[in-house]
C-alpha atoms as a PDB file:
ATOM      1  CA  UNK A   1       0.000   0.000   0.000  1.00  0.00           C
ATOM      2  CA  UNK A   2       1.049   3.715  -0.542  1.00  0.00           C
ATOM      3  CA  UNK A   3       1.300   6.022   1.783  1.00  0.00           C
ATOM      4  CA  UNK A   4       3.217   9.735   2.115  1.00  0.00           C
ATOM      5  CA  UNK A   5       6.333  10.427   3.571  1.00  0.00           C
ATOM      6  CA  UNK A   6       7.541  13.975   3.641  1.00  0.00           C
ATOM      7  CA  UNK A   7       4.793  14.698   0.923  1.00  0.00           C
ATOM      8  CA  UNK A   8       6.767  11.762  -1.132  1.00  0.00           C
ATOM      9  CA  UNK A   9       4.463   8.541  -2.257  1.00  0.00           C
ATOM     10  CA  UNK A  10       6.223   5.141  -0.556  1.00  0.00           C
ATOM     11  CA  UNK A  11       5.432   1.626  -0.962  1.00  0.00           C
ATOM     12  CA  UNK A  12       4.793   0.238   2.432  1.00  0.00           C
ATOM     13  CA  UNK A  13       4.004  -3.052   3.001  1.00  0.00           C
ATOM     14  CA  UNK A  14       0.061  -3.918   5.115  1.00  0.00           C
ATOM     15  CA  UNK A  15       0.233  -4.049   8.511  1.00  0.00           C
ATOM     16  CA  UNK A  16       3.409  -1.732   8.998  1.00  0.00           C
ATOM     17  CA  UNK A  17       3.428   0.618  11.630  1.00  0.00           C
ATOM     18  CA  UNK A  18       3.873   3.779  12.235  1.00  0.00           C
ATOM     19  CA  UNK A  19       7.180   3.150  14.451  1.00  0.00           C
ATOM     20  CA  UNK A  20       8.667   0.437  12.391  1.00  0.00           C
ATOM     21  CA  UNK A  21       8.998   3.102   9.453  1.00  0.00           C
ATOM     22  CA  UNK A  22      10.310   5.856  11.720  1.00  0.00           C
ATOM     23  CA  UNK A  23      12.885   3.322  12.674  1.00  0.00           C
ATOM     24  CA  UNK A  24      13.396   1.815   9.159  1.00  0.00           C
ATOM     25  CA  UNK A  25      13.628   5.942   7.555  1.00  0.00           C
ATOM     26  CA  UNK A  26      14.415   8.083  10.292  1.00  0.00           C
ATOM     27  CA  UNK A  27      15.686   6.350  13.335  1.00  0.00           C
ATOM     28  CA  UNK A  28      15.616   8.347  16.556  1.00  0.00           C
ATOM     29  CA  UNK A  29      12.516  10.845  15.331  1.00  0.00           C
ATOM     30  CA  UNK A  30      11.296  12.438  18.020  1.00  0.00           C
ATOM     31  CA  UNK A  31       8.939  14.123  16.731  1.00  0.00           C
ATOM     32  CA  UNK A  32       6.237  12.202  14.602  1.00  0.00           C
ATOM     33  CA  UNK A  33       3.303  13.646  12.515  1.00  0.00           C
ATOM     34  CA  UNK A  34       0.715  11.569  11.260  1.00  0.00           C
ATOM     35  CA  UNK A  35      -2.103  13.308   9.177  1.00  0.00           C
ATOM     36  CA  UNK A  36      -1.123  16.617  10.365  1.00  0.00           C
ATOM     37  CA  UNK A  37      -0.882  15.837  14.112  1.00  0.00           C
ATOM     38  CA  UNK A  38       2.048  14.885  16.972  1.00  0.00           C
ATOM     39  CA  UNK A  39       1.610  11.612  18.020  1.00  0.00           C
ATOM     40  CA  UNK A  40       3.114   9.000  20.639  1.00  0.00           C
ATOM     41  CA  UNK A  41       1.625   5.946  20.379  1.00  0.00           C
ATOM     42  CA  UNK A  42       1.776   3.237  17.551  1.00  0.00           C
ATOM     43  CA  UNK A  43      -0.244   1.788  15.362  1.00  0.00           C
ATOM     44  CA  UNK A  44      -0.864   0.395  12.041  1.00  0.00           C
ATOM     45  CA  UNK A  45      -0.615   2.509   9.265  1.00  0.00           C
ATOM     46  CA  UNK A  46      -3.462   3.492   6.363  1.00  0.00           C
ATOM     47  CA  UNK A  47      -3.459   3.611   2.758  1.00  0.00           C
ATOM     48  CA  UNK A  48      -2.889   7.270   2.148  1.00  0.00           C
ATOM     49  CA  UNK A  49      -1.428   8.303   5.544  1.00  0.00           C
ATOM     50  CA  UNK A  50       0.460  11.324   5.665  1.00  0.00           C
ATOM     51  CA  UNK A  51       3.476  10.725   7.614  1.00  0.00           C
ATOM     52  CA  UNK A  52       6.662  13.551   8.576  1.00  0.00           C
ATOM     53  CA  UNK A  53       9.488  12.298  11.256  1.00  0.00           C
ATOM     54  CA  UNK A  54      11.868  14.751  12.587  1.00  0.00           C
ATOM     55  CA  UNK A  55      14.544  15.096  14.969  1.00  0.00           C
ATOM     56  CA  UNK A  56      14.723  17.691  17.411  1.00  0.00           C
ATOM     57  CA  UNK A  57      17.869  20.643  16.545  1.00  0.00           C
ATOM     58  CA  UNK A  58      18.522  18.622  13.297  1.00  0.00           C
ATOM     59  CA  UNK A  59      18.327  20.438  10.346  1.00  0.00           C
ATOM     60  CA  UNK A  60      16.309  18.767   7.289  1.00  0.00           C
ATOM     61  CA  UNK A  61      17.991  17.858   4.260  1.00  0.00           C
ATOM     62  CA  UNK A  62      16.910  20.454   1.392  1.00  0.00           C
ATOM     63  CA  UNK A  63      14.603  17.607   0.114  1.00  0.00           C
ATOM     64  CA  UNK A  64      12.612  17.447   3.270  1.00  0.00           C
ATOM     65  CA  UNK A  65      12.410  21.199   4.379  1.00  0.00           C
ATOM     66  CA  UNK A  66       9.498  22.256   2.572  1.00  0.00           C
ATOM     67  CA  UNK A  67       7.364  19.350   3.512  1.00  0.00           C
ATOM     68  CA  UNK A  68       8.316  19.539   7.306  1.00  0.00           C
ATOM     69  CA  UNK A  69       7.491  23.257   7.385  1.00  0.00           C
ATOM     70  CA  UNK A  70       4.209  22.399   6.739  1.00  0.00           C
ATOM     71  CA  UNK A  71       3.800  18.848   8.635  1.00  0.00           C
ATOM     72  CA  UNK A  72       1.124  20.311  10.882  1.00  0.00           C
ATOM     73  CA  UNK A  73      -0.674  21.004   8.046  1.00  0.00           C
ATOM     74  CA  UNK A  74      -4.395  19.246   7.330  1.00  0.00           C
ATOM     75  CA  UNK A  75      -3.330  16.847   4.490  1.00  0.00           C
ATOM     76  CA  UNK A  76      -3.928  17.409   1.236  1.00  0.00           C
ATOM     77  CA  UNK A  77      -4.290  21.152   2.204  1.00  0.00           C
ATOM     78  CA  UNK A  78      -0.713  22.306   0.759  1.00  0.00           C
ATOM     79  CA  UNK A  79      -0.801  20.418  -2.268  1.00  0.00           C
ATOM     80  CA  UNK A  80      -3.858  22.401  -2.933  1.00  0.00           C
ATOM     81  CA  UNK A  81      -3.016  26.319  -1.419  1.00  0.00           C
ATOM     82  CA  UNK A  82       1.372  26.138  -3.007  1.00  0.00           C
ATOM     83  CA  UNK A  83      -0.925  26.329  -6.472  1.00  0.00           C
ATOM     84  CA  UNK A  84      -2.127  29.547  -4.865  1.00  0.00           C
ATOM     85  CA  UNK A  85      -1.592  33.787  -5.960  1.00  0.00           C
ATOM     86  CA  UNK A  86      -2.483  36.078  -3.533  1.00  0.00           C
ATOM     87  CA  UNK A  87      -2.221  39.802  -3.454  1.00  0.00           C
ATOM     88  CA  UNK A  88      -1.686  42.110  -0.637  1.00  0.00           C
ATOM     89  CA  UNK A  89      -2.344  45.878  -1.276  1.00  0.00           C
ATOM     90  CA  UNK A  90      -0.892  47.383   1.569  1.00  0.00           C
ATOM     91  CA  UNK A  91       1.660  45.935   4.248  1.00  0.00           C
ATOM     92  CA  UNK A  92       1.314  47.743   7.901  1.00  0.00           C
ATOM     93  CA  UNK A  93      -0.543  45.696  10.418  1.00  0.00           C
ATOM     94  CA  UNK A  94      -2.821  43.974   8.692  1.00  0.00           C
ATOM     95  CA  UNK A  95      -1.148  43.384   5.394  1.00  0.00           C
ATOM     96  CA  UNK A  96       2.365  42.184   6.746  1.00  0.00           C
ATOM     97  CA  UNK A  97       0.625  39.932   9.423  1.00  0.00           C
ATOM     98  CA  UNK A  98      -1.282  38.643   6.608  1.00  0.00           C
ATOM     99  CA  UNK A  99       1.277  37.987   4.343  1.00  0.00           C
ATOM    100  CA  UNK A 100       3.432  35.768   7.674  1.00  0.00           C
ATOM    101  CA  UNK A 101       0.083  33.794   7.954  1.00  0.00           C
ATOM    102  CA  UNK A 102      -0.477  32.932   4.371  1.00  0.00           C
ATOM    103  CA  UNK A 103       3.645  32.324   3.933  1.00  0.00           C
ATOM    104  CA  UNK A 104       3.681  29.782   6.798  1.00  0.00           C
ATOM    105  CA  UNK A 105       0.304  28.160   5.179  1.00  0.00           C
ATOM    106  CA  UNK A 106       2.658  27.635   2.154  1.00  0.00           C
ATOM    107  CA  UNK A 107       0.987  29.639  -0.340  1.00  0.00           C
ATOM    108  CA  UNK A 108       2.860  29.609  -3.765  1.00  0.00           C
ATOM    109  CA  UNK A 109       3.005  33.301  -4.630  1.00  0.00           C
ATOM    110  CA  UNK A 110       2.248  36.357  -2.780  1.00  0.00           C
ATOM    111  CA  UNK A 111       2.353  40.129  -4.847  1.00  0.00           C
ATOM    112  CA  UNK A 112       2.928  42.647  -2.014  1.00  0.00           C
ATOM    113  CA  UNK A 113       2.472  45.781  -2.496  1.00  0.00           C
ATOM    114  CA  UNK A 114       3.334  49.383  -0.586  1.00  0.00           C
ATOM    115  CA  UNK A 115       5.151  52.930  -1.058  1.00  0.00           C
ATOM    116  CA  UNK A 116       5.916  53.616   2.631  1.00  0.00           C
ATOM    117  CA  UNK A 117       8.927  53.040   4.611  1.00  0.00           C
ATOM    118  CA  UNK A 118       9.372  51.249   8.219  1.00  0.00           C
ATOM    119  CA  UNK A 119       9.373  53.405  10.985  1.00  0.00           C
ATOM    120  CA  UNK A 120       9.424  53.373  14.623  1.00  0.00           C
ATOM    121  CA  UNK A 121       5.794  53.437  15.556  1.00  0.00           C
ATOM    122  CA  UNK A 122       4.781  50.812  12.885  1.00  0.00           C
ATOM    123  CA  UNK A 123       6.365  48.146  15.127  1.00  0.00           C
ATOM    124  CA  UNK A 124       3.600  47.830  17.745  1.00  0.00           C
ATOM    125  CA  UNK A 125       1.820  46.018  15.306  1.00  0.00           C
ATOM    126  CA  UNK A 126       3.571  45.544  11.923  1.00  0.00           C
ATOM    127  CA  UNK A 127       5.552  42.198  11.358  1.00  0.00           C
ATOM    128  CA  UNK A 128       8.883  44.139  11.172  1.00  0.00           C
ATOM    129  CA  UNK A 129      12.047  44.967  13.300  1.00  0.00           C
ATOM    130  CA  UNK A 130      14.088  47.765  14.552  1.00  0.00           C
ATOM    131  CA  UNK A 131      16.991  46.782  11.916  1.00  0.00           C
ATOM    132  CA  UNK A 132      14.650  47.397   9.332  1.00  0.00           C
ATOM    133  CA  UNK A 133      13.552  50.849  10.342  1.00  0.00           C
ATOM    134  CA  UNK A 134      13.969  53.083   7.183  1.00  0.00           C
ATOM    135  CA  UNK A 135      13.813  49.845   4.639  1.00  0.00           C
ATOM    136  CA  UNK A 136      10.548  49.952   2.375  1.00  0.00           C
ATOM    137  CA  UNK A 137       7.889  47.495   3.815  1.00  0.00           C
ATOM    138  CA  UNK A 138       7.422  45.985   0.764  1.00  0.00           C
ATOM    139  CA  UNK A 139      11.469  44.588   0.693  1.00  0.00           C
ATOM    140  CA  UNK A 140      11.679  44.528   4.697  1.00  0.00           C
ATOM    141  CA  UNK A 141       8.442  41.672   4.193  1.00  0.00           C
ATOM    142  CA  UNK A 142      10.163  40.172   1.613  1.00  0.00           C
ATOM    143  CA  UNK A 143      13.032  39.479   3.916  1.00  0.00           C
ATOM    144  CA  UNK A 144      10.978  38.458   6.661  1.00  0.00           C
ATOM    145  CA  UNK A 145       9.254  35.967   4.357  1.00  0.00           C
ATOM    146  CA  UNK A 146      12.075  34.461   3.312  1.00  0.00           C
ATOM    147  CA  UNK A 147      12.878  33.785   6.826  1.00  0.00           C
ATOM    148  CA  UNK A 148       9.649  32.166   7.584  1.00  0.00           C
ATOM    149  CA  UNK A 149       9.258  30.684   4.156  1.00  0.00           C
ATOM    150  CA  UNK A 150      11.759  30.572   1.501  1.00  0.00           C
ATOM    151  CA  UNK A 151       9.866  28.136  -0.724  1.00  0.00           C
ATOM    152  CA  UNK A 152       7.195  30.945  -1.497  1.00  0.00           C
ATOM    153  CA  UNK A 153       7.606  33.228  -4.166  1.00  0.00           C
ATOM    154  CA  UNK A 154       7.299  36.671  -3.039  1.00  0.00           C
ATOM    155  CA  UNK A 155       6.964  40.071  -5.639  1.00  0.00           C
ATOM    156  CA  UNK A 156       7.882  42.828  -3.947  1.00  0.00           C
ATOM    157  CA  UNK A 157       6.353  46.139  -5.440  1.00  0.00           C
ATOM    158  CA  UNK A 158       7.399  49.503  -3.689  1.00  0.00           C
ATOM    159  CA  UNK A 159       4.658  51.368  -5.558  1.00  0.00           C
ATOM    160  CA  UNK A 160       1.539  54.021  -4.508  1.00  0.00           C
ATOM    161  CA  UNK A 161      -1.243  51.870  -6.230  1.00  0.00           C
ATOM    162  CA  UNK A 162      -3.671  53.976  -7.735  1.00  0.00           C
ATOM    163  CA  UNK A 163      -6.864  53.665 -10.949  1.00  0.00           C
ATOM    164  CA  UNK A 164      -3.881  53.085 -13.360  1.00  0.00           C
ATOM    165  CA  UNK A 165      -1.969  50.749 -12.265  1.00  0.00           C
ATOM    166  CA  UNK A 166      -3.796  48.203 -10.052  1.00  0.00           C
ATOM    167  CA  UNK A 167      -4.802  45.514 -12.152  1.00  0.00           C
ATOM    168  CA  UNK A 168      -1.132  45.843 -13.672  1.00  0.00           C
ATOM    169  CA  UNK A 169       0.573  44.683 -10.294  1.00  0.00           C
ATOM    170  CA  UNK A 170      -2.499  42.137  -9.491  1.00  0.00           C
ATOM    171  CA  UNK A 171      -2.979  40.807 -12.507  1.00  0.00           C
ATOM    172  CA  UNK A 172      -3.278  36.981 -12.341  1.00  0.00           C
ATOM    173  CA  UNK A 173      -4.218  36.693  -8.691  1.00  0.00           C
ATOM    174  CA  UNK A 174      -6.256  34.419  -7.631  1.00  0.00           C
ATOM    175  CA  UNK A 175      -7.558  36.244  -4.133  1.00  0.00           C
ATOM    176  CA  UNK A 176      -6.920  40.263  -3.071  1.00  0.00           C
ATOM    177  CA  UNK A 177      -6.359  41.023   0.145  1.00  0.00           C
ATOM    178  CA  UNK A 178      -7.151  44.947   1.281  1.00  0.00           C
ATOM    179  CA  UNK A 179      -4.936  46.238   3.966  1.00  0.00           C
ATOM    180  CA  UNK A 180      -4.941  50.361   3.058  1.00  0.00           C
ATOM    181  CA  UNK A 181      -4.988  52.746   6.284  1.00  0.00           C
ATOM    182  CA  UNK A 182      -7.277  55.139   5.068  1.00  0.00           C
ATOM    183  CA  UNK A 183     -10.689  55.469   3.534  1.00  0.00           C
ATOM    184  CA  UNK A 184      -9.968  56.786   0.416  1.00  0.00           C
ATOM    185  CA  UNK A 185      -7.853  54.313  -0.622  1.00  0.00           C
ATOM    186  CA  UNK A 186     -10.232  51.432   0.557  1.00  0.00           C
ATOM    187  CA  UNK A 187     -12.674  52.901  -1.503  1.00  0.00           C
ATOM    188  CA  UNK A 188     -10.470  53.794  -4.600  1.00  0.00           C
ATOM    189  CA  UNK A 189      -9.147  49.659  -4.456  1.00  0.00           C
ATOM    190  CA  UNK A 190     -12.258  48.215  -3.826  1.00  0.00           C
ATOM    191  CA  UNK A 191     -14.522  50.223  -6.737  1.00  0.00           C
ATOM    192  CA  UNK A 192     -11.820  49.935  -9.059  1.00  0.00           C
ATOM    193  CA  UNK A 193     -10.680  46.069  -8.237  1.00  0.00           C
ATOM    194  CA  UNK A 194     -14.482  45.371  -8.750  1.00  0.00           C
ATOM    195  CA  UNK A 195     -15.091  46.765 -11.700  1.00  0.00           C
ATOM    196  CA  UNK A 196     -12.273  45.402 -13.448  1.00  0.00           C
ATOM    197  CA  UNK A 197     -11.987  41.943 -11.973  1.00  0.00           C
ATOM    198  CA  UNK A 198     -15.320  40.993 -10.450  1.00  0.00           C
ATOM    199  CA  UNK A 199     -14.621  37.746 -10.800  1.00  0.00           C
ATOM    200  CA  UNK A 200     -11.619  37.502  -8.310  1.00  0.00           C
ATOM    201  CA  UNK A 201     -12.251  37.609  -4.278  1.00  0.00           C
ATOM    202  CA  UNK A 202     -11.618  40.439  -2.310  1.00  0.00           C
ATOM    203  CA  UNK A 203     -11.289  40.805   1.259  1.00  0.00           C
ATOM    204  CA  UNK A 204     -11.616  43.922   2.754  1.00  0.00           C
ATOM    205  CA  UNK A 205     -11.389  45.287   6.363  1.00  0.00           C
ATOM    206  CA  UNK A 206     -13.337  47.998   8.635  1.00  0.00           C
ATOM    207  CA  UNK A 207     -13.239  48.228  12.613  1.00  0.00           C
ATOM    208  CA  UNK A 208     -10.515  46.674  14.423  1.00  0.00           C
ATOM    209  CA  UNK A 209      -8.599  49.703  16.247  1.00  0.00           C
ATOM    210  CA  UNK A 210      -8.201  49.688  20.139  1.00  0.00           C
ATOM    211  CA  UNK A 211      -9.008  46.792  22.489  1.00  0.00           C
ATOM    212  CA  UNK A 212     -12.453  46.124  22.597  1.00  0.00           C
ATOM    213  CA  UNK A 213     -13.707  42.500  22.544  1.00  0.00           C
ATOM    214  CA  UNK A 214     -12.326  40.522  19.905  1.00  0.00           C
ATOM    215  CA  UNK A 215     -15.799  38.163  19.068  1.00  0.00           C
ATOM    216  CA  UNK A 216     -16.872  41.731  17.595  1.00  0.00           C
ATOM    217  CA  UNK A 217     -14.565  41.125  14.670  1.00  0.00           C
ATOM    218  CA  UNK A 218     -16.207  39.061  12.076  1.00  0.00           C
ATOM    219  CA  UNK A 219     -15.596  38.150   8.311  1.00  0.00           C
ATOM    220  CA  UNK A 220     -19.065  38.494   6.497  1.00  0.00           C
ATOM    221  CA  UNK A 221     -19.874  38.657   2.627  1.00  0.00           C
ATOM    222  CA  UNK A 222     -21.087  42.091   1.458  1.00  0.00           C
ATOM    223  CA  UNK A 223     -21.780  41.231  -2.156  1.00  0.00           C
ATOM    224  CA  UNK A 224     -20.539  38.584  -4.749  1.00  0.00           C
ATOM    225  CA  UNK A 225     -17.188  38.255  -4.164  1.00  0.00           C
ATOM    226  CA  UNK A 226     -16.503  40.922  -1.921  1.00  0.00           C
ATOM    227  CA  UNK A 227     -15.940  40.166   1.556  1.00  0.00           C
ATOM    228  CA  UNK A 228     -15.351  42.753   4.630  1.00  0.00           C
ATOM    229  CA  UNK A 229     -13.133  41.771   7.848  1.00  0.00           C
ATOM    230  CA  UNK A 230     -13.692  43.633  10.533  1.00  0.00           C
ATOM    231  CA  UNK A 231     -16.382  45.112  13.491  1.00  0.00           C
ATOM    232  CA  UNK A 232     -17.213  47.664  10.902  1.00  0.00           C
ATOM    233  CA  UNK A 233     -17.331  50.345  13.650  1.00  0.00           C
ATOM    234  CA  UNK A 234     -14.229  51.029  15.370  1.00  0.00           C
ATOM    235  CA  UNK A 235     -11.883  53.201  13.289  1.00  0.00           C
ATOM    236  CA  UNK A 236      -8.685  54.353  14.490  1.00  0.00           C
ATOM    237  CA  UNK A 237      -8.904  57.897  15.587  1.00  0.00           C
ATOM    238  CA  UNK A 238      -7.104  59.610  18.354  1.00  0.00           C
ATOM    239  CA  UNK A 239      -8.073  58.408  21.917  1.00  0.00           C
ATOM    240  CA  UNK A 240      -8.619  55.064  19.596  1.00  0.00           C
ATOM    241  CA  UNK A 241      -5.144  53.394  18.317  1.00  0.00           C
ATOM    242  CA  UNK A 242      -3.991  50.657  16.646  1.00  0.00           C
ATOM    243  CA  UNK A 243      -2.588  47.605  18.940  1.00  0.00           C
ATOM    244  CA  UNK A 244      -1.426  44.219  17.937  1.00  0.00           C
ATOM    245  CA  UNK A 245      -4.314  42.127  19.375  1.00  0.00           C
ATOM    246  CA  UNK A 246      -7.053  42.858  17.461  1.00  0.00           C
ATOM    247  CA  UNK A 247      -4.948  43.839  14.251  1.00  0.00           C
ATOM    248  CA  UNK A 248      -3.702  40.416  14.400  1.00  0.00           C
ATOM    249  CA  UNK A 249      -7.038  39.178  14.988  1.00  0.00           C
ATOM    250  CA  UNK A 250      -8.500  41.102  12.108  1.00  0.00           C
ATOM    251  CA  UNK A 251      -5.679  40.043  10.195  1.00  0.00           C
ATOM    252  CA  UNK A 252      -6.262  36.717  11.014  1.00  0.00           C
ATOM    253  CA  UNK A 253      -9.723  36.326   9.643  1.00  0.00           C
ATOM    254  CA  UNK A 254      -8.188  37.858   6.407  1.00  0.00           C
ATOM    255  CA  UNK A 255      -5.691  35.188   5.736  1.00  0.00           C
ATOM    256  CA  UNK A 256      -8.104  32.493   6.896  1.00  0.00           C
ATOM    257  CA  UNK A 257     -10.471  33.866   4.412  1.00  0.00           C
ATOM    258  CA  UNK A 258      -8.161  33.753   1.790  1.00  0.00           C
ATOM    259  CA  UNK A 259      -7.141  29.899   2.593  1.00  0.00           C
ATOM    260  CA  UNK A 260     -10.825  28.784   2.463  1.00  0.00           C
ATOM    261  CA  UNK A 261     -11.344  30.341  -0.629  1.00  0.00           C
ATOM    262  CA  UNK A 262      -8.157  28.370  -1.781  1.00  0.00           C
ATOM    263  CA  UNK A 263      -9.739  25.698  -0.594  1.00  0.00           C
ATOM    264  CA  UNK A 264     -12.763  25.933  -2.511  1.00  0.00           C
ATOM    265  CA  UNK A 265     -14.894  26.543   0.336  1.00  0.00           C
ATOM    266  CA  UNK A 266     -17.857  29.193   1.472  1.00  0.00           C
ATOM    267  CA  UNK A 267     -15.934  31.911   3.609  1.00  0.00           C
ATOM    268  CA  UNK A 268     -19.158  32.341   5.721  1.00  0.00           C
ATOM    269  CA  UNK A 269     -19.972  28.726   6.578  1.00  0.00           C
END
């Protein structure tokens, strides 16, 4: 029977168990994954088991990294979202916390896009660090990607999007994640994103400043394929700031949004 070994098909024969192929592939694992969680005890494996051993502080062979990275993964779940594009317009809180999420899920390509620069009072919130202060977001992400991730491809564009040149940097995306600051640009993406590829999800956010209760923040479908993050209600305004709980939270829903449409499933349900 077959079953998968670091995301590789293996020829197993019935009634083998779990530990007699650790021992037999990887003896001394310490760690062992089956079908996406840790597990101690033995038994006898299934056709189409997904199956990752590692060892504690060793570093996996080139071969193995990518699968291991995502071990912990549902199976058949990365097979399915390393096909995926995904665009970010805008990388502060909610866009670079985004773009972590959906490179640890093992997305294939993410198009990031921003004009600003790092600075100091980004980092209550943003997914950056002090030696990046003064980089542009869009290449300080793509470092910190590469860190987290270096099997996804990332496109880096330090650019102010605007009418003319949106669907130029998003152009064969599969889902678009909004992360702008303001309302103007909100509006501006999501009118012109619409009208010129209605066809392709966007997820949008409104609400999520301070530190009120987090079950406020929901993801709900406005229209089509438009979908808005977000308790719709709490914008950031002095008195009212932006803090890395509920940004992350926000942010969150965002990138699980975007892996369930992946996934071919309703956002909502």
């Amino acid at each position: 029977m077959v079953v998968q070994l670091h995301e590789r098909p293996i020829e197993v024969a019935p009634g083998t168990t779990l530990h007699q192929l650790r021992d037999a592939v990887k003896p001394g694992a310490d760690v062992v994954v089956l079908n996406g969680a840790v597990v101690t005890a033995d038994s006898p494996l299934q056709a189409g088991d997904s199956v990752h051993f590692i060892r504690r502080g060793e570093a996996p062979s080139p071969a193995d990294m990518e699968a291991l990275l995502t071990a912990r993964h549902t199976p058949g779940v990365h097979e399915r979202v390393r096909q995926g594009v995904v665009g970010i317009a805008g990388l502060g809180g909610l866009g670079s916390t985004v773009a972590v999420a959906l490179a640890r899920t093992g997305v294939g390509k993410l198009v990031l896009a921003d004009f600003d620069v790092v600075e100091p009072s980004n980092l209550n919130r943003q997914q950056y660090s002090v030696a990046q202060i003064g980089m542009y977001k869009a290449e300080a992400l793509r470092e910190v990607l590469r860190q987290a991730n270096p099997y996804v491809e990332v496109t880096a564009n330090v650019v102010r999007l605007d009418e003319s040149n949106l669907l130029q940097v998003f152009a064969g995306v599969h889902v678009l994640v909004e992360a702008f600051d303001t309302a103007a640009a909100k509006t501006m993406l999501v009118k012109t994103f619409r009208k010129l590829r209605p066809e392709v999800p966007l997820i949008t956010a409104s609400g999520l400043a301070g530190y009120g209760p987090a079950n406020r923040i929901r993801t709900r479908r406005v229209l089509g394929n438009l979908y808005l993050v977000g308790d719709e209600e709490t914008a950031a305004r002095p008195g009212m700031g932006l803090m890395a709980p509920r940004v992350g939270i926000a942010a969150a829903h965002q990138a699980n949004a975007v892996l369930r449409l992946l996934l071919g499933l309703d956002v909502e349900d």
